[in-house]
C-alpha atoms as a PDB file:
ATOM      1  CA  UNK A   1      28.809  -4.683 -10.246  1.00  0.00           C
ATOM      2  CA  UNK A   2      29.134  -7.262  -7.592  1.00  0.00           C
ATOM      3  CA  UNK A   3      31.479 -10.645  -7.634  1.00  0.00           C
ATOM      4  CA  UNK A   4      28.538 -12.258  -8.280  1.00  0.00           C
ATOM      5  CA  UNK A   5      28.264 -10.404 -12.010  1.00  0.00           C
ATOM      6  CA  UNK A   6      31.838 -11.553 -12.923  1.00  0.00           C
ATOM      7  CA  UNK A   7      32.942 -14.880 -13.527  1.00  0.00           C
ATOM      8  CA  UNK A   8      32.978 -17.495 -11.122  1.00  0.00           C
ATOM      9  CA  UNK A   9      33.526 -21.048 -11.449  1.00  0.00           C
ATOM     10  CA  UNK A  10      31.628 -24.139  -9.641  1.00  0.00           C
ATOM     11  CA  UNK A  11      32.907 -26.991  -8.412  1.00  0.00           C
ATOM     12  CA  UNK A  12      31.514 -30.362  -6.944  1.00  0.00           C
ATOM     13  CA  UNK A  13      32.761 -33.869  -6.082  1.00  0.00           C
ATOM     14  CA  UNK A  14      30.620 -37.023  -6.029  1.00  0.00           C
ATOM     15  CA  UNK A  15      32.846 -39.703  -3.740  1.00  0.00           C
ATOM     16  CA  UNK A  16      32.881 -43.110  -2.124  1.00  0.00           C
ATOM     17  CA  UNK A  17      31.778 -41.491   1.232  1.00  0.00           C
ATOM     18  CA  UNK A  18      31.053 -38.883   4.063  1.00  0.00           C
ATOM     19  CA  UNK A  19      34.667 -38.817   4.776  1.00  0.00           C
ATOM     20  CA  UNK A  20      37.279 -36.504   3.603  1.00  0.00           C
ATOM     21  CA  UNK A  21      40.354 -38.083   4.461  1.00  0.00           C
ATOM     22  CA  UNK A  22      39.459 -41.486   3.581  1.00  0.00           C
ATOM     23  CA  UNK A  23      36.813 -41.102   0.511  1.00  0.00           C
ATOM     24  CA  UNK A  24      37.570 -41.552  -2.972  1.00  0.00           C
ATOM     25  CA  UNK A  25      37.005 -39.411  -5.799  1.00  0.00           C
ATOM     26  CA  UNK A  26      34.255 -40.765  -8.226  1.00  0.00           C
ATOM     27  CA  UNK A  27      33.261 -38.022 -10.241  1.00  0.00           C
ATOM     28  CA  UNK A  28      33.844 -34.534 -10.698  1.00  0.00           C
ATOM     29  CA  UNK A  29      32.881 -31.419 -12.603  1.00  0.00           C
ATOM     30  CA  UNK A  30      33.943 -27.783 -12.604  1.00  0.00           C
ATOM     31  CA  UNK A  31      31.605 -25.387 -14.583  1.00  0.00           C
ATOM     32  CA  UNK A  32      32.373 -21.602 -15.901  1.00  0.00           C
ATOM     33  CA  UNK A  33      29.361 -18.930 -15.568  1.00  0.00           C
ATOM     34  CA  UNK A  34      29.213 -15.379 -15.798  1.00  0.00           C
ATOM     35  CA  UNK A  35      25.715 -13.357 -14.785  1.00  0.00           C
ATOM     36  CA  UNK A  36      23.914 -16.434 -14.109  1.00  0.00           C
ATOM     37  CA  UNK A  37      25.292 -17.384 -17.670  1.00  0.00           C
ATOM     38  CA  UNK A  38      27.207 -21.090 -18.406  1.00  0.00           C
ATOM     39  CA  UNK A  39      30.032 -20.459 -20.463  1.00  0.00           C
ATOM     40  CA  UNK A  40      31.588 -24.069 -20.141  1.00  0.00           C
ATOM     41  CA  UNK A  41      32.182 -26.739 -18.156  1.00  0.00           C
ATOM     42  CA  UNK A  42      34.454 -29.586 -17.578  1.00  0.00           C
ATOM     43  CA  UNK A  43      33.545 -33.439 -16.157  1.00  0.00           C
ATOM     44  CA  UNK A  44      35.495 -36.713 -15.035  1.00  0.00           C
ATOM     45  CA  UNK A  45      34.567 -39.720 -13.730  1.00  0.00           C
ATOM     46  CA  UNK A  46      37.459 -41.439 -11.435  1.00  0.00           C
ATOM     47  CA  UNK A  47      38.174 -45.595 -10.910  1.00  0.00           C
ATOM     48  CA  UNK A  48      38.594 -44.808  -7.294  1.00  0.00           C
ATOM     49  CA  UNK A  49      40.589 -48.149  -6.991  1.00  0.00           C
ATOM     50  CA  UNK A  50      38.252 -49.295  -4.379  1.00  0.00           C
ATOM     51  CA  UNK A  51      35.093 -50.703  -3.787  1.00  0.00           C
ATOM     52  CA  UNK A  52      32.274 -48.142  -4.268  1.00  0.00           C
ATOM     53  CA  UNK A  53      29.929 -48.532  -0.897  1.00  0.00           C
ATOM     54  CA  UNK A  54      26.240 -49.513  -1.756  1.00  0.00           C
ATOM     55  CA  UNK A  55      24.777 -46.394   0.425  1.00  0.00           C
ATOM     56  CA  UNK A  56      27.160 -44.200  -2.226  1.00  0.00           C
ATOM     57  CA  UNK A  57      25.866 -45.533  -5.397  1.00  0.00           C
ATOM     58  CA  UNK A  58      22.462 -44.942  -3.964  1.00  0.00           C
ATOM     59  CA  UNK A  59      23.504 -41.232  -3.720  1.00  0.00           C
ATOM     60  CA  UNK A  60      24.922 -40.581  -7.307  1.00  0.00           C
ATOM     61  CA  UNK A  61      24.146 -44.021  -9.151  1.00  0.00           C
ATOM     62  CA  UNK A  62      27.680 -44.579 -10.249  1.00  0.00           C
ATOM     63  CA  UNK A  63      28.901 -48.211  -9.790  1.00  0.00           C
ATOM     64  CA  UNK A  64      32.070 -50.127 -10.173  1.00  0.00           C
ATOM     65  CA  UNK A  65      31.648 -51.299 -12.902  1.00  0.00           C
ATOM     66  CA  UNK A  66      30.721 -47.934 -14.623  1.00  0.00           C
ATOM     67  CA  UNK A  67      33.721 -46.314 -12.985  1.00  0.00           C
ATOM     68  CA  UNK A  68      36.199 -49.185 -14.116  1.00  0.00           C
ATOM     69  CA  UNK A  69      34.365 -48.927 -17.557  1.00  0.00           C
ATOM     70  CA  UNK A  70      34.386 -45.407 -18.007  1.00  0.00           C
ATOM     71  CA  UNK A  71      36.798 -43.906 -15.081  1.00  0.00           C
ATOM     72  CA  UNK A  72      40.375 -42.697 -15.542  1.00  0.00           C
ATOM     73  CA  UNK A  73      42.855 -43.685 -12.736  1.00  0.00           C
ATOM     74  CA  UNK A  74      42.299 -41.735  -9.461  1.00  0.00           C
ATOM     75  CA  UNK A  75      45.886 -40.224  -9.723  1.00  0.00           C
ATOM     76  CA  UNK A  76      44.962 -38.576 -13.064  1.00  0.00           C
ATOM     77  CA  UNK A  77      41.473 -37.527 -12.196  1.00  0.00           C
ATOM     78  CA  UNK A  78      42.576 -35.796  -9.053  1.00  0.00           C
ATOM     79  CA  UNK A  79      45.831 -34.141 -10.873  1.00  0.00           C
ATOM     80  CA  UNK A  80      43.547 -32.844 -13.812  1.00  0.00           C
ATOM     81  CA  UNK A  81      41.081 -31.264 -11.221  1.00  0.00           C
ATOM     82  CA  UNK A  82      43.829 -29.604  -9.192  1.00  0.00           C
ATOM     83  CA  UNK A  83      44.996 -28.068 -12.115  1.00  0.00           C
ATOM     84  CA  UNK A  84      42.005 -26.912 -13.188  1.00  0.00           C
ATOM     85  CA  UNK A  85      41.293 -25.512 -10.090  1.00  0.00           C
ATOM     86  CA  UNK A  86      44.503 -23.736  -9.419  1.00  0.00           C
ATOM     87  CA  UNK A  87      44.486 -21.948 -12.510  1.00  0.00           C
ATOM     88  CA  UNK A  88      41.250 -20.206 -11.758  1.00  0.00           C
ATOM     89  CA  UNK A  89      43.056 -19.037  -8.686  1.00  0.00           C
ATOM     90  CA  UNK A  90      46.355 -17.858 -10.021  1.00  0.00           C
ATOM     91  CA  UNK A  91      44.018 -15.876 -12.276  1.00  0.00           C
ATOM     92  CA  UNK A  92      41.963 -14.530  -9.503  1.00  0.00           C
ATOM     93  CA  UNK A  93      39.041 -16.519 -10.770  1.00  0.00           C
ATOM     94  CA  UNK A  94      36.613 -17.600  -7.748  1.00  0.00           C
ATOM     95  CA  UNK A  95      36.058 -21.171  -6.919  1.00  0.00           C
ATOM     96  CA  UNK A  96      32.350 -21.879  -5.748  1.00  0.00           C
ATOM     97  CA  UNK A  97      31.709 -24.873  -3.896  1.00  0.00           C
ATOM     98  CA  UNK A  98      28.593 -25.945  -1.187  1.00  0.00           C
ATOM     99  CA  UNK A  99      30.488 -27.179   1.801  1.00  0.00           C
ATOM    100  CA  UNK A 100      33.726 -26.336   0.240  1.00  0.00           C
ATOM    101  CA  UNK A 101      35.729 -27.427   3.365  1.00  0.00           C
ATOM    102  CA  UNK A 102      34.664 -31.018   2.326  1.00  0.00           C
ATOM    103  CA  UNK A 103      35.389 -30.975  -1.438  1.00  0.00           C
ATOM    104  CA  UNK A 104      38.989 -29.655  -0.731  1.00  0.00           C
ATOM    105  CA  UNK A 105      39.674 -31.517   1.978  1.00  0.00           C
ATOM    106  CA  UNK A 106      39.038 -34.627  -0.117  1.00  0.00           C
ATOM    107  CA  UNK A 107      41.112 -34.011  -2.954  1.00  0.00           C
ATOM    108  CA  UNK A 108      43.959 -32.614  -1.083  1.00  0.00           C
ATOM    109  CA  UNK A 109      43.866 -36.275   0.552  1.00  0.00           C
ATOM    110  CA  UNK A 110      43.823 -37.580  -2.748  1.00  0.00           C
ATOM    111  CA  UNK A 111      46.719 -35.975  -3.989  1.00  0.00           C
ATOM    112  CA  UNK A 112      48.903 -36.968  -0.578  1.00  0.00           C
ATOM    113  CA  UNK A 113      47.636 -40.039  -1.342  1.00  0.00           C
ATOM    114  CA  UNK A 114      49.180 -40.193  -5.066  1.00  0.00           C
ATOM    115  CA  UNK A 115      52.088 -38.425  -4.459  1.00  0.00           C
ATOM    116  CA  UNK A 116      51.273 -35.150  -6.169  1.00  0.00           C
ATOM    117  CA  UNK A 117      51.736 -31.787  -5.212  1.00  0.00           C
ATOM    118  CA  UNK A 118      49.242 -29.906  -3.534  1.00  0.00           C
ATOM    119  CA  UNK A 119      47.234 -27.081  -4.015  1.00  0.00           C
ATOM    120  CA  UNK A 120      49.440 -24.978  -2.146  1.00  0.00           C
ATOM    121  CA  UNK A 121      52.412 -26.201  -3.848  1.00  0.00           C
ATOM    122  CA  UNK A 122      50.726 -25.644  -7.028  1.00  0.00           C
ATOM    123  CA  UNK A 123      49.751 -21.865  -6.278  1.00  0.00           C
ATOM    124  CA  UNK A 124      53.562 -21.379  -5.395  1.00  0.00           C
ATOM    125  CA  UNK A 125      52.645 -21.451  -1.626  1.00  0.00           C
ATOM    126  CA  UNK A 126      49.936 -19.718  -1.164  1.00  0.00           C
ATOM    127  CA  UNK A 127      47.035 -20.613  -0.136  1.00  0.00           C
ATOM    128  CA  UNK A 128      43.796 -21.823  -2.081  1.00  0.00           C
ATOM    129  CA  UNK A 129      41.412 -19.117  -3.093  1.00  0.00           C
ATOM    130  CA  UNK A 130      39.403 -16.824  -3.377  1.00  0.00           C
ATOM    131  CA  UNK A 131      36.895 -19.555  -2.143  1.00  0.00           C
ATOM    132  CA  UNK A 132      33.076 -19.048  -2.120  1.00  0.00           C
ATOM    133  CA  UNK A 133      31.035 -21.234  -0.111  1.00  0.00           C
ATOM    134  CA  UNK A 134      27.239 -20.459  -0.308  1.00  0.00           C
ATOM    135  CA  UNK A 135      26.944 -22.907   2.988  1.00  0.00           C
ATOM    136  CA  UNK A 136      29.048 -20.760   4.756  1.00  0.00           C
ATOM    137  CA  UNK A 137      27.852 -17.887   3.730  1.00  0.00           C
ATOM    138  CA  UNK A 138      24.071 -18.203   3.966  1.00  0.00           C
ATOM    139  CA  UNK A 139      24.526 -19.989   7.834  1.00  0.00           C
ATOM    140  CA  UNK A 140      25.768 -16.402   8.960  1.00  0.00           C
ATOM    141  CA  UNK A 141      23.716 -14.392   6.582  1.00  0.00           C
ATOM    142  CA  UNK A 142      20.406 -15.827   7.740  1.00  0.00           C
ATOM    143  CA  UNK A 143      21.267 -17.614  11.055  1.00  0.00           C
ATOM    144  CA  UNK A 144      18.212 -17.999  12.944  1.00  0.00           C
ATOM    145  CA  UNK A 145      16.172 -19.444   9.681  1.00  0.00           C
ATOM    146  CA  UNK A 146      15.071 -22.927  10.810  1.00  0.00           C
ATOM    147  CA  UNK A 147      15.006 -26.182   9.172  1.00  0.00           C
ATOM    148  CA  UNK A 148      18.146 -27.873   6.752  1.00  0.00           C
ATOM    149  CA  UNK A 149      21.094 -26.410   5.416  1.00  0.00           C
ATOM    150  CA  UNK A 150      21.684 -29.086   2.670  1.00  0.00           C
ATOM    151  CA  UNK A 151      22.431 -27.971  -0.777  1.00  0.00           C
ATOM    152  CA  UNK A 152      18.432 -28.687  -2.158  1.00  0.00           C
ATOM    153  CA  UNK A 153      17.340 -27.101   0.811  1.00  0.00           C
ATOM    154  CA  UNK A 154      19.064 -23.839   0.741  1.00  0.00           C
ATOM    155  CA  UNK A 155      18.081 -23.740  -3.110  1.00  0.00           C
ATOM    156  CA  UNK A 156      14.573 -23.749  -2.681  1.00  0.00           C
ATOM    157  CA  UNK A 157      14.921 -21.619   0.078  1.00  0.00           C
ATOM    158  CA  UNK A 158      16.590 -19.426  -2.626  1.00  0.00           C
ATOM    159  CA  UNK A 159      14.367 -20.528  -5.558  1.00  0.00           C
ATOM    160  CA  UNK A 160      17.186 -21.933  -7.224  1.00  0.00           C
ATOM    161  CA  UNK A 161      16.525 -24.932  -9.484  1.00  0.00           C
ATOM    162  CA  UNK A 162      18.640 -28.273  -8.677  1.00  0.00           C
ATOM    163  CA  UNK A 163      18.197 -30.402 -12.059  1.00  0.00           C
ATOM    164  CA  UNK A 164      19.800 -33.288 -10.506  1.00  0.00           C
ATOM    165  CA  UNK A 165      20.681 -33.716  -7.158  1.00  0.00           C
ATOM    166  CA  UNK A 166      23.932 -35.331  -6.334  1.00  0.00           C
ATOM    167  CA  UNK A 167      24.771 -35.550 -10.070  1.00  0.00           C
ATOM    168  CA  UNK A 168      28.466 -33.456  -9.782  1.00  0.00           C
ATOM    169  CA  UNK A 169      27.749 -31.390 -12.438  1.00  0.00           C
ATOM    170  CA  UNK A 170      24.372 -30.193 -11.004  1.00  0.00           C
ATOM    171  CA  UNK A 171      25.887 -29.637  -8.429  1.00  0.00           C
ATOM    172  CA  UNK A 172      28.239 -27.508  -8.596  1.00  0.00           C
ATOM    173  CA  UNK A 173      26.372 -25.445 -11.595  1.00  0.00           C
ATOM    174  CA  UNK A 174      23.499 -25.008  -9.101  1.00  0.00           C
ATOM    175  CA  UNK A 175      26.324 -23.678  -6.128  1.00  0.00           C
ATOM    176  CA  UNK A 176      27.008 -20.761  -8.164  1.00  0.00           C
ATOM    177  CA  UNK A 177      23.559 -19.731  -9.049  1.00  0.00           C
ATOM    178  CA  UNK A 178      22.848 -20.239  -5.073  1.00  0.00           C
ATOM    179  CA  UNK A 179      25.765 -18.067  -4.690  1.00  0.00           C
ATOM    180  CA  UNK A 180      24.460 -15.470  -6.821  1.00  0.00           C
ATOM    181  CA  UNK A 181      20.910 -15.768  -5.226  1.00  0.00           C
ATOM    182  CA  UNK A 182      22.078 -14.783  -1.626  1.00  0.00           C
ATOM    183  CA  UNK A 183      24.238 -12.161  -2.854  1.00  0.00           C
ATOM    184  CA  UNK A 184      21.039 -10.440  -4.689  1.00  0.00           C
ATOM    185  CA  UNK A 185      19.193 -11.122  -1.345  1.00  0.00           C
ATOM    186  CA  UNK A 186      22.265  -9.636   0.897  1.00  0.00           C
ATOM    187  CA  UNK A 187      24.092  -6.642  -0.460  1.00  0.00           C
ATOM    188  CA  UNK A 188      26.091  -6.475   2.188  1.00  0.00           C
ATOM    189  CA  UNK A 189      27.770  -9.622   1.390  1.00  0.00           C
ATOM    190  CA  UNK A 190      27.249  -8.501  -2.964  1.00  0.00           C
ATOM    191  CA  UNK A 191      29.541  -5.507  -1.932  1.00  0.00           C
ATOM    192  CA  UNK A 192      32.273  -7.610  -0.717  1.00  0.00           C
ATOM    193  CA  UNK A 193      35.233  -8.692  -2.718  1.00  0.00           C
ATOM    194  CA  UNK A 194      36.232 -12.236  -3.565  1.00  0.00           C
ATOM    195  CA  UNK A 195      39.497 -11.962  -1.718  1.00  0.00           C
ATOM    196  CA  UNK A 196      37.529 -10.172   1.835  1.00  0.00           C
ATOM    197  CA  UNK A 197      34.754 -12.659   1.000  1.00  0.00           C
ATOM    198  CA  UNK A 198      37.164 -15.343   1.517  1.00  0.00           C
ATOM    199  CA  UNK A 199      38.364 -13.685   4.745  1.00  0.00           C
ATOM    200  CA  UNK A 200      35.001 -13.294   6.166  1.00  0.00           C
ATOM    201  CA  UNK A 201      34.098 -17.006   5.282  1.00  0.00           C
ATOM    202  CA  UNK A 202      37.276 -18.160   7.255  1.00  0.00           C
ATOM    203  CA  UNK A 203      35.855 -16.235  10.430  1.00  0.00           C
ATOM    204  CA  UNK A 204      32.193 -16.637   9.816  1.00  0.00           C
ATOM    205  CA  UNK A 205      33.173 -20.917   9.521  1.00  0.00           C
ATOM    206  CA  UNK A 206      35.534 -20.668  12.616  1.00  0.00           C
ATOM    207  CA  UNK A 207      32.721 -18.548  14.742  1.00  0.00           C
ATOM    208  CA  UNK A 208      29.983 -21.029  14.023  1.00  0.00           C
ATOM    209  CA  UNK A 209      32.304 -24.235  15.003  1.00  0.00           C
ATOM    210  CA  UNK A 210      32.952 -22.715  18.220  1.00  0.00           C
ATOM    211  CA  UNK A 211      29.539 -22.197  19.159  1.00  0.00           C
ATOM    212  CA  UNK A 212      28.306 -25.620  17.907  1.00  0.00           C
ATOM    213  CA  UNK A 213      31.160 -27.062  20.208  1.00  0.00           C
ATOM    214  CA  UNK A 214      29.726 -25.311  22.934  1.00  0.00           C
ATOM    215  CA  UNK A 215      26.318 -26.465  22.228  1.00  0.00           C
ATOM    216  CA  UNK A 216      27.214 -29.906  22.110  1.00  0.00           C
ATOM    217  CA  UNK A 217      29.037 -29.621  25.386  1.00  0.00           C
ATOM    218  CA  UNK A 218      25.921 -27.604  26.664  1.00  0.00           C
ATOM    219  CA  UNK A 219      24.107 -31.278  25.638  1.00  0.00           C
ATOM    220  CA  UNK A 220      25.979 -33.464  27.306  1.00  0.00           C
ATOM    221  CA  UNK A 221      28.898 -34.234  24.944  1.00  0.00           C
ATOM    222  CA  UNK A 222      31.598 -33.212  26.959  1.00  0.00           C
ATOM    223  CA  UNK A 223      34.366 -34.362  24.249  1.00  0.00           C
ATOM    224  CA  UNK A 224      32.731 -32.803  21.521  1.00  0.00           C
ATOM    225  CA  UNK A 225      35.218 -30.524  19.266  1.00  0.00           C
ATOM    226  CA  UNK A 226      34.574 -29.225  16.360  1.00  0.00           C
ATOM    227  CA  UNK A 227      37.231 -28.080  13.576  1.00  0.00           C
ATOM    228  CA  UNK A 228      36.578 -24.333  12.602  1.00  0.00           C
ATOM    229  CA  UNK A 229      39.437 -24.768   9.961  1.00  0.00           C
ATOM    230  CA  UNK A 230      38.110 -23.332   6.249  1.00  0.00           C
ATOM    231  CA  UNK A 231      38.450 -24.090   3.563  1.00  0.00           C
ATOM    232  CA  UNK A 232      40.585 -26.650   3.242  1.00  0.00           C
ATOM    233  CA  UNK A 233      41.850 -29.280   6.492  1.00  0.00           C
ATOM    234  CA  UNK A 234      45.337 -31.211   5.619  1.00  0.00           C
ATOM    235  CA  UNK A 235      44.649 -33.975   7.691  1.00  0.00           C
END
């Protein structure tokens, strides 16, 4: 039985922005399954203590005054999910998340931003994981497909039913049942375990920012750099 059998756990932010170092937690969720089953699942919805961009609310519909009506402070919201998150880890639980590099980048700005410990500090050290990032994973399983890599994309490319995009719970329900899809489709990667998953991912992410940088530079962009760091940039 694969990783994809036992239990993994989804995660998914919805935020003030596109970027990770400055965005803003609005909502998040975390959600338990086991063979494609839901055991559980966990929500919050953050006062980001600033202004929520229109072009944001457009994407998940939250507003500011829903998130000062209904939102915790962004210090607590951010603490709760970093706990939540770390114990899955020190238990050896997988964390699935589409684009994960974003997701943990953003709240391990949020908690430098509120003073808390980090992820790292919270796992004694180490490192966050085992991470599983069906974006990651399905660029280098099926590289040459054409057309978009987005997260409702890749699930119908999959067959895998999005009930509400950019809703955070969705979200990150539907990441593990896209995980679980390409691992049926790809035994290769169904063979691996969480912990050499997560090692492949880190190479897989690095390999495809290098080439992407050299693509861009091929186009003109001299400049261009892209950061092959995964899952998780500090800065």
């Amino acid at each position: 039985m694969g990783w994809h059998q036992e239990l993994m756990v989804g995660f998914d932010l919805e935020t003030t922005g596109t970027n990770p170092a400055e965005s803003r937690i609005v909502t998040a969720a975390v959600v338990e399954l086991k063979a494609g089953e839901t055991l559980g699942h966990r929500t919050w919805i953050a006062d980001p203590g600033v202004p929520i961009p229109a072009d944001a609310v457009a994407v998940h519909g939250i507003t500011d005054e829903r998130a000062a009506a209904d939102g915790r402070p962004a210090d607590e919201v951010a603490g709760a999910v970093a706990d939540v998150l770390t114990s899955y880890w020190l238990s050896g639980v997988p964390v699935v998340a589409y684009n994960a590099v974003f997701d943990l980048s953003l709240l391990s700005a949020e908690l430098r931003r509120h003073g808390l410990p980090s992820l790292s500090e919270r796992l004694g050290g180490a490192e966050p994981g085992p991470v599983i990032d069906p974006y990651t994973i399905d660029r280098r399983a099926d590289r040459y497909r054409r057309g978009k890599r987005n997260l409702e994309a890749v699930c119908t490319e999959y067959g895998v039913v999005l009930e509400s995009a950019h809703d955070a719970l969705a979200d990150a329900l539907a990441a593990v049942r896209l995980a679980h899809a390409i691992a049926d489709r790809h035994p290769k990667i169904a063979i691996l375990g969480p912990a050499e998953l997560h090692r492949r991912q880190t190479e897989w992410y690095a390999e495809w920012a290098a080439d992407f940088q050299t693509f861009l530079r091929g186009k003109g962009d001299a400049g261009a750099v892209v950061d092959g760091v995964w899952p998780l940039r500090e800065s």
